[in-house]
PDB file of N, CA and C in Angstrom:
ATOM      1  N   UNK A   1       0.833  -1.189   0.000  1.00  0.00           N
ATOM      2  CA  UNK A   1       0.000   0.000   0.000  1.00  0.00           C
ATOM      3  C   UNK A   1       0.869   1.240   0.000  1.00  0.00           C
ATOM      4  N   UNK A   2       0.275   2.486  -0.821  1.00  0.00           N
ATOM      5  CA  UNK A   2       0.926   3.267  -1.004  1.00  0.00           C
ATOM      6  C   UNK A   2       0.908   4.310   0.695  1.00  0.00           C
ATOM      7  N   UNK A   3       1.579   5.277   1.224  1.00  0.00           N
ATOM      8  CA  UNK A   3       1.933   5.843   2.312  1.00  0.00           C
ATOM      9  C   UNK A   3       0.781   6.752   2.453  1.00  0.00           C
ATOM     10  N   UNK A   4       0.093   6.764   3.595  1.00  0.00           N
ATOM     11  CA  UNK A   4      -0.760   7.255   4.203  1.00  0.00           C
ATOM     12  C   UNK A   4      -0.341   9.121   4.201  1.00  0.00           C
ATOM     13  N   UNK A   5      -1.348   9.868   4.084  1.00  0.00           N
ATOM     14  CA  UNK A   5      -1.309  11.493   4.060  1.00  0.00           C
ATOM     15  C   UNK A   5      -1.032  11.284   5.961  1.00  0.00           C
ATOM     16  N   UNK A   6      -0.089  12.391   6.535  1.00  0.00           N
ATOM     17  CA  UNK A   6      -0.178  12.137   7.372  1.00  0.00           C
ATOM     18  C   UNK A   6       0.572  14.113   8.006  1.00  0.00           C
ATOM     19  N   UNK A   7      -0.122  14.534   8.730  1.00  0.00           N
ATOM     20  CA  UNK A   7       0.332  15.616   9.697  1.00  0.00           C
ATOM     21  C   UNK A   7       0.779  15.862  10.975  1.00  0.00           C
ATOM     22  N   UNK A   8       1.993  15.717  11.088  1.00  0.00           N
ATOM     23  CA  UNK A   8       2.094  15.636  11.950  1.00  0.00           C
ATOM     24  C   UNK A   8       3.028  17.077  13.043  1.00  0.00           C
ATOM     25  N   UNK A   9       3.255  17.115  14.486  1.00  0.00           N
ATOM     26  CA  UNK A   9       3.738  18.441  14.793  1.00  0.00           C
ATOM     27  C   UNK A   9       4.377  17.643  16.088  1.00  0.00           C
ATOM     28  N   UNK A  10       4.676  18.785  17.161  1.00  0.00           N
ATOM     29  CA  UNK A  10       5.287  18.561  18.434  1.00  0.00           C
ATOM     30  C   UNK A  10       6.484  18.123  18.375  1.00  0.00           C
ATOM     31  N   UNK A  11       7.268  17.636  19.511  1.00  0.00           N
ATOM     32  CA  UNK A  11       8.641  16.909  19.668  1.00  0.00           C
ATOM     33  C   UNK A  11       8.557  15.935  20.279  1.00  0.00           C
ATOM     34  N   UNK A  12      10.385  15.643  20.886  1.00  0.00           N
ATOM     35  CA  UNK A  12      10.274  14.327  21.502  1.00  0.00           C
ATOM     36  C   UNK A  12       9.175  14.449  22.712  1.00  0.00           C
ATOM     37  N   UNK A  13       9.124  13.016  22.853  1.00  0.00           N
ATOM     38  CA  UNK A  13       8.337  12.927  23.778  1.00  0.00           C
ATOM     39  C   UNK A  13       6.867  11.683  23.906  1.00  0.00           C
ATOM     40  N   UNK A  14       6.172  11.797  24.108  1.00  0.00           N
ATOM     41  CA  UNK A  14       4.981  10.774  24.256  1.00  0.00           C
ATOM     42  C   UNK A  14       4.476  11.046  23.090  1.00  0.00           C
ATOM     43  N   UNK A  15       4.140   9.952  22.171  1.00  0.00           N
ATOM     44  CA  UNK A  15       3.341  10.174  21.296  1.00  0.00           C
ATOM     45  C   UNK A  15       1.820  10.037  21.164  1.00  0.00           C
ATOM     46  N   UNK A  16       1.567  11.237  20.404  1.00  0.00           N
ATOM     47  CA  UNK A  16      -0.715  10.933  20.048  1.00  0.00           C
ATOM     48  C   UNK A  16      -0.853  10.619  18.513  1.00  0.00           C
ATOM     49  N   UNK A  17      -1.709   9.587  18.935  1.00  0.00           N
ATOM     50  CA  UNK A  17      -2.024   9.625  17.537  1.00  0.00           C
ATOM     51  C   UNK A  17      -3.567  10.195  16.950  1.00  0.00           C
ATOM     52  N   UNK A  18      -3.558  10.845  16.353  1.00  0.00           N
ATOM     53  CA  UNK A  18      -5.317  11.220  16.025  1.00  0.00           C
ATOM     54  C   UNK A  18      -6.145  10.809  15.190  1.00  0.00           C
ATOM     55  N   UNK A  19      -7.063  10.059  15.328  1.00  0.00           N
ATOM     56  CA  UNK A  19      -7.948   9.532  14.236  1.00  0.00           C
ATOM     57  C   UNK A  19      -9.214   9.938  13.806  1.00  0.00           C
ATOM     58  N   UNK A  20      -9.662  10.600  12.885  1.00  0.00           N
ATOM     59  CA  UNK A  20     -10.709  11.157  12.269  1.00  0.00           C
ATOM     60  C   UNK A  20     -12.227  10.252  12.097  1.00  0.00           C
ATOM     61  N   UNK A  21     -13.134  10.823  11.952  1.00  0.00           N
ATOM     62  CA  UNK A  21     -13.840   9.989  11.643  1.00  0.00           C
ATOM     63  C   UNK A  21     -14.660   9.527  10.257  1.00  0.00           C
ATOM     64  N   UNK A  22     -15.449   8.936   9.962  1.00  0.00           N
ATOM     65  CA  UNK A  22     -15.898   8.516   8.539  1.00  0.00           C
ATOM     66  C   UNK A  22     -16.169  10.003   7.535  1.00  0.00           C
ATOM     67  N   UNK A  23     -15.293  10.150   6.601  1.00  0.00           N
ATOM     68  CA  UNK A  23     -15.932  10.889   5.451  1.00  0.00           C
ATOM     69  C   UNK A  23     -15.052  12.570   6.048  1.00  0.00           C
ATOM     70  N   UNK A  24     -14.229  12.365   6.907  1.00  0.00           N
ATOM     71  CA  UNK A  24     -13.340  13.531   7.043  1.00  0.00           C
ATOM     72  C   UNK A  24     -12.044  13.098   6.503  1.00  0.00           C
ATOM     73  N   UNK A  25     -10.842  13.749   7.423  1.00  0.00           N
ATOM     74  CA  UNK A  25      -9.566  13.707   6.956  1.00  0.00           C
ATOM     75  C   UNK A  25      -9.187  14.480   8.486  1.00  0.00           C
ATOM     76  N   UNK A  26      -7.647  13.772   8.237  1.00  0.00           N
ATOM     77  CA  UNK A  26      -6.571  14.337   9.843  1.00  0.00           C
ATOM     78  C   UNK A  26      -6.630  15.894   9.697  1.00  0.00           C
ATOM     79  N   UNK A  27      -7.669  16.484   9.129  1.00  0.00           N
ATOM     80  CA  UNK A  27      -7.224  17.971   8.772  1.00  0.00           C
ATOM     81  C   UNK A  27      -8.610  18.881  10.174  1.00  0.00           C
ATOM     82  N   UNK A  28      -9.558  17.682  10.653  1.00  0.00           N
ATOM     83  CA  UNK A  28     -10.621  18.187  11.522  1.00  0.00           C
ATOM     84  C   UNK A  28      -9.742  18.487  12.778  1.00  0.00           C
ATOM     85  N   UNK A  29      -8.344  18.134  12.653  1.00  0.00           N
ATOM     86  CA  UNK A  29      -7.663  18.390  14.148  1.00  0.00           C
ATOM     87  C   UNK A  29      -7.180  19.472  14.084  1.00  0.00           C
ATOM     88  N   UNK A  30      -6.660  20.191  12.729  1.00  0.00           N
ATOM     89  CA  UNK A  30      -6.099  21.167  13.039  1.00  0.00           C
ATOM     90  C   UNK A  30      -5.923  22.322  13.624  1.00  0.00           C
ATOM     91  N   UNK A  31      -7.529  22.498  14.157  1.00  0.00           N
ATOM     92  CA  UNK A  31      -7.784  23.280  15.511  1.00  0.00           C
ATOM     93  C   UNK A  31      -7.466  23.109  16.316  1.00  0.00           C
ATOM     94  N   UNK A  32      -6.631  21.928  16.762  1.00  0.00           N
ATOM     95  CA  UNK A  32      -6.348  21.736  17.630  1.00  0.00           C
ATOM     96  C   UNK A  32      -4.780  21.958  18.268  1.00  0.00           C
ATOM     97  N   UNK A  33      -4.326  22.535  17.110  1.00  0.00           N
ATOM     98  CA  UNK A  33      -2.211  22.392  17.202  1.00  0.00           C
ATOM     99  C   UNK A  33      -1.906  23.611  17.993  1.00  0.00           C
ATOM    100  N   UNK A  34      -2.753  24.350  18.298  1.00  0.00           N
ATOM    101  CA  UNK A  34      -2.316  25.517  19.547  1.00  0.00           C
ATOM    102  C   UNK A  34      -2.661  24.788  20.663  1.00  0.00           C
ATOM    103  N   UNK A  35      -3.219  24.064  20.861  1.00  0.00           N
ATOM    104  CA  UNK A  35      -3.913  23.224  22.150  1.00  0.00           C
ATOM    105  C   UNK A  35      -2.564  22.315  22.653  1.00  0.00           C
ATOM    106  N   UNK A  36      -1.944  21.553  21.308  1.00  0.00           N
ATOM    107  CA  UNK A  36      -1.306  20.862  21.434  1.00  0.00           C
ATOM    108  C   UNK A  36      -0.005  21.154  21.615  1.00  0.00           C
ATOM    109  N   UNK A  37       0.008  22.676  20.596  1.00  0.00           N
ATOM    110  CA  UNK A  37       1.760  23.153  21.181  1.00  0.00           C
ATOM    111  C   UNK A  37       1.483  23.369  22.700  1.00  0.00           C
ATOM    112  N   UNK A  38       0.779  23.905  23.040  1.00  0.00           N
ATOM    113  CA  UNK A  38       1.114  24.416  24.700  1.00  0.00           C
ATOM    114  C   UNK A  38       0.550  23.047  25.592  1.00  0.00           C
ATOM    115  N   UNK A  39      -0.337  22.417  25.029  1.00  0.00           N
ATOM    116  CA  UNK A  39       0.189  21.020  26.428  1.00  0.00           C
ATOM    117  C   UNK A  39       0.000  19.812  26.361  1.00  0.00           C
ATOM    118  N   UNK A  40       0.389  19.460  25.062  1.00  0.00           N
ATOM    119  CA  UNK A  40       0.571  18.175  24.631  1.00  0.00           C
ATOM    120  C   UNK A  40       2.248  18.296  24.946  1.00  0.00           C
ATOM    121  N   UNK A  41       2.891  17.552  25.485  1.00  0.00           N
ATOM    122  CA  UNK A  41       4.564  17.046  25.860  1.00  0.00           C
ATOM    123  C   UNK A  41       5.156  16.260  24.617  1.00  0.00           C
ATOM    124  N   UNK A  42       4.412  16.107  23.816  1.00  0.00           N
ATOM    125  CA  UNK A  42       5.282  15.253  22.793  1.00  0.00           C
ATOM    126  C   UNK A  42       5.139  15.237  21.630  1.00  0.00           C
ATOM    127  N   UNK A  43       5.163  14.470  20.609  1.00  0.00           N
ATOM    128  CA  UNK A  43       4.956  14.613  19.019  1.00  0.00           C
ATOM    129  C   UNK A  43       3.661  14.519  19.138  1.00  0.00           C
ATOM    130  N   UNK A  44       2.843  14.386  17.715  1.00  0.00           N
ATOM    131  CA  UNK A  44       1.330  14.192  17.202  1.00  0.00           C
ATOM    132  C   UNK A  44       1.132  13.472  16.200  1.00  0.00           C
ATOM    133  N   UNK A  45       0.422  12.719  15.588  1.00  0.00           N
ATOM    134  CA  UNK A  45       0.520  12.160  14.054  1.00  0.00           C
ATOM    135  C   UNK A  45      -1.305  12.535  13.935  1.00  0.00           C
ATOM    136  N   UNK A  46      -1.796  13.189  12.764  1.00  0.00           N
ATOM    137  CA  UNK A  46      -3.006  13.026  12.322  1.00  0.00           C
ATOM    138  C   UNK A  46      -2.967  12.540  10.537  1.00  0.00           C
ATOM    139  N   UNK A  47      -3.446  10.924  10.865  1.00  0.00           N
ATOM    140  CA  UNK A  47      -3.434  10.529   9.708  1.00  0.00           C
ATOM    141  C   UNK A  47      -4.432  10.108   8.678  1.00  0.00           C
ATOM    142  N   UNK A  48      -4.588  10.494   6.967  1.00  0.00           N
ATOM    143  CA  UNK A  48      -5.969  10.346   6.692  1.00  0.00           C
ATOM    144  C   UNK A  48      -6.382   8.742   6.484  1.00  0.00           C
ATOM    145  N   UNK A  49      -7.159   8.470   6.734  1.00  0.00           N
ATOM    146  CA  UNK A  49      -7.748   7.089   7.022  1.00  0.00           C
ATOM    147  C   UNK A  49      -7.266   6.870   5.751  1.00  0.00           C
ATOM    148  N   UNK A  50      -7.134   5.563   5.494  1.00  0.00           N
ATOM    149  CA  UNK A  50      -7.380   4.822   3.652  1.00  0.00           C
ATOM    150  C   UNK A  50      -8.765   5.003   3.195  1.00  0.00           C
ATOM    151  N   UNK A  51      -8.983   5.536   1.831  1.00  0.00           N
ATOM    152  CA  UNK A  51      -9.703   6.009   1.371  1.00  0.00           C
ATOM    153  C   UNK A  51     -10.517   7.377   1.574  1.00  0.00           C
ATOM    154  N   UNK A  52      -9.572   8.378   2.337  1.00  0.00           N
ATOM    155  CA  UNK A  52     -10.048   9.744   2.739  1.00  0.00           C
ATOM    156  C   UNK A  52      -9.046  10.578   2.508  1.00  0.00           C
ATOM    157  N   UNK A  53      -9.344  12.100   2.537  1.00  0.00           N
ATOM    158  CA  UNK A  53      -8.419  12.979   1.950  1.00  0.00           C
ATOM    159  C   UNK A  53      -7.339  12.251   0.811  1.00  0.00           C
ATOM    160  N   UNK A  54      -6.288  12.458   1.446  1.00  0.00           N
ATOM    161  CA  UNK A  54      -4.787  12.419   0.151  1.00  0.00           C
ATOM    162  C   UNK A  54      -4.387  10.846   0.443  1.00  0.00           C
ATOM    163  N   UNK A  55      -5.258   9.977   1.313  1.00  0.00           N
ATOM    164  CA  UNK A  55      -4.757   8.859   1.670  1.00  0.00           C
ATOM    165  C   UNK A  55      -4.644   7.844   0.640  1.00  0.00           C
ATOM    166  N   UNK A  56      -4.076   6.650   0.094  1.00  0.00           N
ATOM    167  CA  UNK A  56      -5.279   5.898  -0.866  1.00  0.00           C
ATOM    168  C   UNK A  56      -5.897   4.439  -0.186  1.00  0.00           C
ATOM    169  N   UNK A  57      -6.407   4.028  -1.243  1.00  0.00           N
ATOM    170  CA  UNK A  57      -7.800   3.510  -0.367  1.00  0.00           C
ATOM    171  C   UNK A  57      -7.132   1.747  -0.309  1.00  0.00           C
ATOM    172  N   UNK A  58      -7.394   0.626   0.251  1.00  0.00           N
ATOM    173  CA  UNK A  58      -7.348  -0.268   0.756  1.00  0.00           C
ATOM    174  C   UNK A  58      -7.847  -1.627  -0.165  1.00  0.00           C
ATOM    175  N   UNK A  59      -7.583  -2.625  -0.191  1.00  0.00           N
ATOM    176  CA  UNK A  59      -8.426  -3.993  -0.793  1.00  0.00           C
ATOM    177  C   UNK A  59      -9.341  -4.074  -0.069  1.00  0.00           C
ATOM    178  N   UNK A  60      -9.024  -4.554   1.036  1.00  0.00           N
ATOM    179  CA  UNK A  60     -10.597  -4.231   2.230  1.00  0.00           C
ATOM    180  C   UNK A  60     -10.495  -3.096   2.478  1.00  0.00           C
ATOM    181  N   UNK A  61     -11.879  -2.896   3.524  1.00  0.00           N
ATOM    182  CA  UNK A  61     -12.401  -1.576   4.146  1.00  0.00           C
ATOM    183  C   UNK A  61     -12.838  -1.752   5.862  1.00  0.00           C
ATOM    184  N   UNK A  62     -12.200  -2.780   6.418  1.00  0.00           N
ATOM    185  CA  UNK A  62     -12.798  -3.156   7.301  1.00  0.00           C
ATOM    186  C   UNK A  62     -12.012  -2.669   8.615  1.00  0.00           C
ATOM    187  N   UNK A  63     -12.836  -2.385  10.131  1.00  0.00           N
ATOM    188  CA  UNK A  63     -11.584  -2.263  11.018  1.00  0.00           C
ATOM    189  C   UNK A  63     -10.540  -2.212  11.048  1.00  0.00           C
ATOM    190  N   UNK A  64     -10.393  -4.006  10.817  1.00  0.00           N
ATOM    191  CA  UNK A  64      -8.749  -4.428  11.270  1.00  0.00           C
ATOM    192  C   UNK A  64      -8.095  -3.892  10.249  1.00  0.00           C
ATOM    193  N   UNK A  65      -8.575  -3.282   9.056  1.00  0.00           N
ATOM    194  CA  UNK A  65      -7.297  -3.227   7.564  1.00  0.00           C
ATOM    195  C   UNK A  65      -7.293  -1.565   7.759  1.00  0.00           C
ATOM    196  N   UNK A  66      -7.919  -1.132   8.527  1.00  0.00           N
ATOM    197  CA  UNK A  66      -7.615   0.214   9.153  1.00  0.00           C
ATOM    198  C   UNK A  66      -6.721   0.164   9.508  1.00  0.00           C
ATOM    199  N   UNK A  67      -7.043  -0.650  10.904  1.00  0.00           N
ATOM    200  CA  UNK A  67      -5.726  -0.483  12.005  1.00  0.00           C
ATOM    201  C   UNK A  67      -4.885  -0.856  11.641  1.00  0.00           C
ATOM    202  N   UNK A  68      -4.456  -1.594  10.575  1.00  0.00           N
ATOM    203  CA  UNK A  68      -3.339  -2.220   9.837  1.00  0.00           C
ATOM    204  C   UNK A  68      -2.493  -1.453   9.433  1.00  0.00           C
ATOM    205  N   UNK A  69      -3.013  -0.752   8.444  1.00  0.00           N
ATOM    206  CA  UNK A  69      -2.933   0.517   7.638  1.00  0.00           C
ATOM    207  C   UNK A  69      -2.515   1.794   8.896  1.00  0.00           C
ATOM    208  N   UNK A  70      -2.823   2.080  10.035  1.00  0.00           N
ATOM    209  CA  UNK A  70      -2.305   2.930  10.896  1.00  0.00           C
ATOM    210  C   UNK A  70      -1.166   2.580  11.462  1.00  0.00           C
ATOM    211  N   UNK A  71      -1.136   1.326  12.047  1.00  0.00           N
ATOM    212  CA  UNK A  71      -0.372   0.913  12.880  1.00  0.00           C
ATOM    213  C   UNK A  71       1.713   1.328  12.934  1.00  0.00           C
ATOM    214  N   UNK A  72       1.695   1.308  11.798  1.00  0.00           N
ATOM    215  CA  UNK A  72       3.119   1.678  11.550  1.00  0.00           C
ATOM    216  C   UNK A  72       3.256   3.060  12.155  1.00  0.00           C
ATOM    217  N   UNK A  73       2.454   3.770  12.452  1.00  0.00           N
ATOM    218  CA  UNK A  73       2.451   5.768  12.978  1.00  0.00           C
ATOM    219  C   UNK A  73       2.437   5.316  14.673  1.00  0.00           C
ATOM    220  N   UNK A  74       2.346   3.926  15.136  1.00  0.00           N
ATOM    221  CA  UNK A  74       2.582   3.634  16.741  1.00  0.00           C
ATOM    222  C   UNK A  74       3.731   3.486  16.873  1.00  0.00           C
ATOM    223  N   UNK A  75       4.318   3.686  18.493  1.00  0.00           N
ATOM    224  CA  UNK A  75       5.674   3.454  18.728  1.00  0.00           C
ATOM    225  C   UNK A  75       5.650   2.060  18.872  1.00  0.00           C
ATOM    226  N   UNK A  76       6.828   1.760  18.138  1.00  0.00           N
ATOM    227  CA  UNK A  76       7.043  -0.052  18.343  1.00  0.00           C
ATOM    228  C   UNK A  76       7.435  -0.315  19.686  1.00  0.00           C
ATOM    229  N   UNK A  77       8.250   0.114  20.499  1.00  0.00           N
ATOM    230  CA  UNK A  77       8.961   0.006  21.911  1.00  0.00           C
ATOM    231  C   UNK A  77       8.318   0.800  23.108  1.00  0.00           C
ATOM    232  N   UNK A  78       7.402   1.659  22.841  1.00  0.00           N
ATOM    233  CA  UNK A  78       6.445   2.128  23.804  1.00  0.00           C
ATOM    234  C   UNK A  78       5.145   2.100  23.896  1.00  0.00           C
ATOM    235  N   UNK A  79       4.428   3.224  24.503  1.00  0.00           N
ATOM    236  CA  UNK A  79       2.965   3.323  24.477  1.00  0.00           C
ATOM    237  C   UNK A  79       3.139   4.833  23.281  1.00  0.00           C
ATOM    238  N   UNK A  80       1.797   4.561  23.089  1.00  0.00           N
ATOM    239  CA  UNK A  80       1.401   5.738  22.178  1.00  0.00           C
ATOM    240  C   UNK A  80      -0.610   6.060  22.709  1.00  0.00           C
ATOM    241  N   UNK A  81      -0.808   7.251  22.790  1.00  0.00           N
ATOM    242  CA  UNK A  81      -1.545   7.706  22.887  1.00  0.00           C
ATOM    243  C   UNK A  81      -2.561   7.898  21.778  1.00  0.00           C
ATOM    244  N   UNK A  82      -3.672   7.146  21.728  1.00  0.00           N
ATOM    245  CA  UNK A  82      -4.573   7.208  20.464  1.00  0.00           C
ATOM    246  C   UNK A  82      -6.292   7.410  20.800  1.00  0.00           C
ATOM    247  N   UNK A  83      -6.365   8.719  19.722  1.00  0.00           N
ATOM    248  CA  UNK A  83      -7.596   9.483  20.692  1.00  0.00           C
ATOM    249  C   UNK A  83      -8.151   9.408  18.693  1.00  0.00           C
ATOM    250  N   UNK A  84      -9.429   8.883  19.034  1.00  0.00           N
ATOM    251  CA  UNK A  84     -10.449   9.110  17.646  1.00  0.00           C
ATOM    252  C   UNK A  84     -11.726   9.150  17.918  1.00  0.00           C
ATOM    253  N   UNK A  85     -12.139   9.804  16.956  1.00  0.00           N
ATOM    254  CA  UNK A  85     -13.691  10.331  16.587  1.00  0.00           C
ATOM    255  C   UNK A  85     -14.381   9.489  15.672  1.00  0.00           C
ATOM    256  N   UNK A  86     -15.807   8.894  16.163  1.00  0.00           N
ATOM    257  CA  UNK A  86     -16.939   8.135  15.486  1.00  0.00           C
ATOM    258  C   UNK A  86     -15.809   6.513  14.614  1.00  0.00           C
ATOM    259  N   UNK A  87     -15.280   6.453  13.298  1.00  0.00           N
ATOM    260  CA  UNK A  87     -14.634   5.996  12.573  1.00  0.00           C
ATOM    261  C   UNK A  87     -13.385   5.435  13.638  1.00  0.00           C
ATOM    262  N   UNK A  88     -12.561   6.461  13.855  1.00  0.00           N
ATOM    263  CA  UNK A  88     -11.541   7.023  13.901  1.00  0.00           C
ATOM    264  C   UNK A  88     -11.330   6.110  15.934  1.00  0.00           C
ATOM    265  N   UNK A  89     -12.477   5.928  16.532  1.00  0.00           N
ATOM    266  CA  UNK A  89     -12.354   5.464  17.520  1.00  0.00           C
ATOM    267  C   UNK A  89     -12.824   3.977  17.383  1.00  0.00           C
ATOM    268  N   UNK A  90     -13.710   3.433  16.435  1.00  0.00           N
ATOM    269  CA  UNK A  90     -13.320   2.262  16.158  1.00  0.00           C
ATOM    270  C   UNK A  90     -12.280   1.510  15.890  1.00  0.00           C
ATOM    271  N   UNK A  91     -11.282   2.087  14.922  1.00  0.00           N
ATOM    272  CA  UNK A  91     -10.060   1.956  14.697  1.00  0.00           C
ATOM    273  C   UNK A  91      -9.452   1.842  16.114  1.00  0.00           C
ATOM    274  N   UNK A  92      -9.278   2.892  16.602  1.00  0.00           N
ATOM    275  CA  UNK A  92      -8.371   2.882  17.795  1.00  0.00           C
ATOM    276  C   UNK A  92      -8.658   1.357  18.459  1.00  0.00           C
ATOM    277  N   UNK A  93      -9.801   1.164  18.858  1.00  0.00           N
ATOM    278  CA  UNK A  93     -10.569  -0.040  19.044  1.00  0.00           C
ATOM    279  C   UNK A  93      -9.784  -1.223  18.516  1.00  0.00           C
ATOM    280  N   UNK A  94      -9.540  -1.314  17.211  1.00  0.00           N
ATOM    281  CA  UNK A  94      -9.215  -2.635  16.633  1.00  0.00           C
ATOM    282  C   UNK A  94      -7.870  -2.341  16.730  1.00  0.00           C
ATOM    283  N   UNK A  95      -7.139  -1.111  16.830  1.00  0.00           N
ATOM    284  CA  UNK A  95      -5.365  -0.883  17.420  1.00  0.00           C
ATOM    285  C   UNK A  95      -5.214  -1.738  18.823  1.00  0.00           C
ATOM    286  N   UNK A  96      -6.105  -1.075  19.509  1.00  0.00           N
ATOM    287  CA  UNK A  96      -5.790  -2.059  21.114  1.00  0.00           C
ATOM    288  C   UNK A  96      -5.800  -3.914  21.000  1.00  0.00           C
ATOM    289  N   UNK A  97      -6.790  -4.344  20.640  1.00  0.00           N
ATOM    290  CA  UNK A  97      -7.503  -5.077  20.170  1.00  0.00           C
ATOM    291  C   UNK A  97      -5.863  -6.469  19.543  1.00  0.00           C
ATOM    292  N   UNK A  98      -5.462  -5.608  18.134  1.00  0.00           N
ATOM    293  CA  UNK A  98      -4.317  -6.396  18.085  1.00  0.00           C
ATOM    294  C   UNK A  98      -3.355  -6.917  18.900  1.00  0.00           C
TER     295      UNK A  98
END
């Protein structure tokens, strides 16, 4: 699969990941990067789902080929922080889940 659209900001530190929900794009967060410069402690990733915004789209469409498709934007050796909306928290769902 080709590389996910992905925005990301902050520094070292704890990572978030943000997940959008059905029929948006990582771009509904961007209200949020003053929030996040002053008190989020660490990096951010907002990435567009497969098959939304600049993302491209998937063989399946299902949960797990979401979270599949996200999973590489988690820290392999730590925790990562993953906060989503409607879609976007199902996913997170099938992230834990694995």
């Amino acid at each position: 699969m080709d590389e996910l659209r992905v925005r990301r900001g902050g520094r070292d530190g704890p990572p978030l990941l943000l997940l959008h929900g059905l029929g948006a794009t990582g771009d509904v967060w961007r209200g949020w990067d003053p929030l996040l410069a002053q008190r989020w402690p660490g990096r951010w990733a907002a990435p567009d789902l497969p098959r939304h915004g600049g993302s491209p789209g998937l063989p399946g469409y299902g949960f797990e080929d979401l979270a599949e498709a996200v999973a590489p934007l988690l820290e392999p050796a730590g925790r990562t922080v993953v906060l989503g909306h409607s879609l976007g928290g199902v996913v997170a769902l099938a992230l834990a889940a694995a």
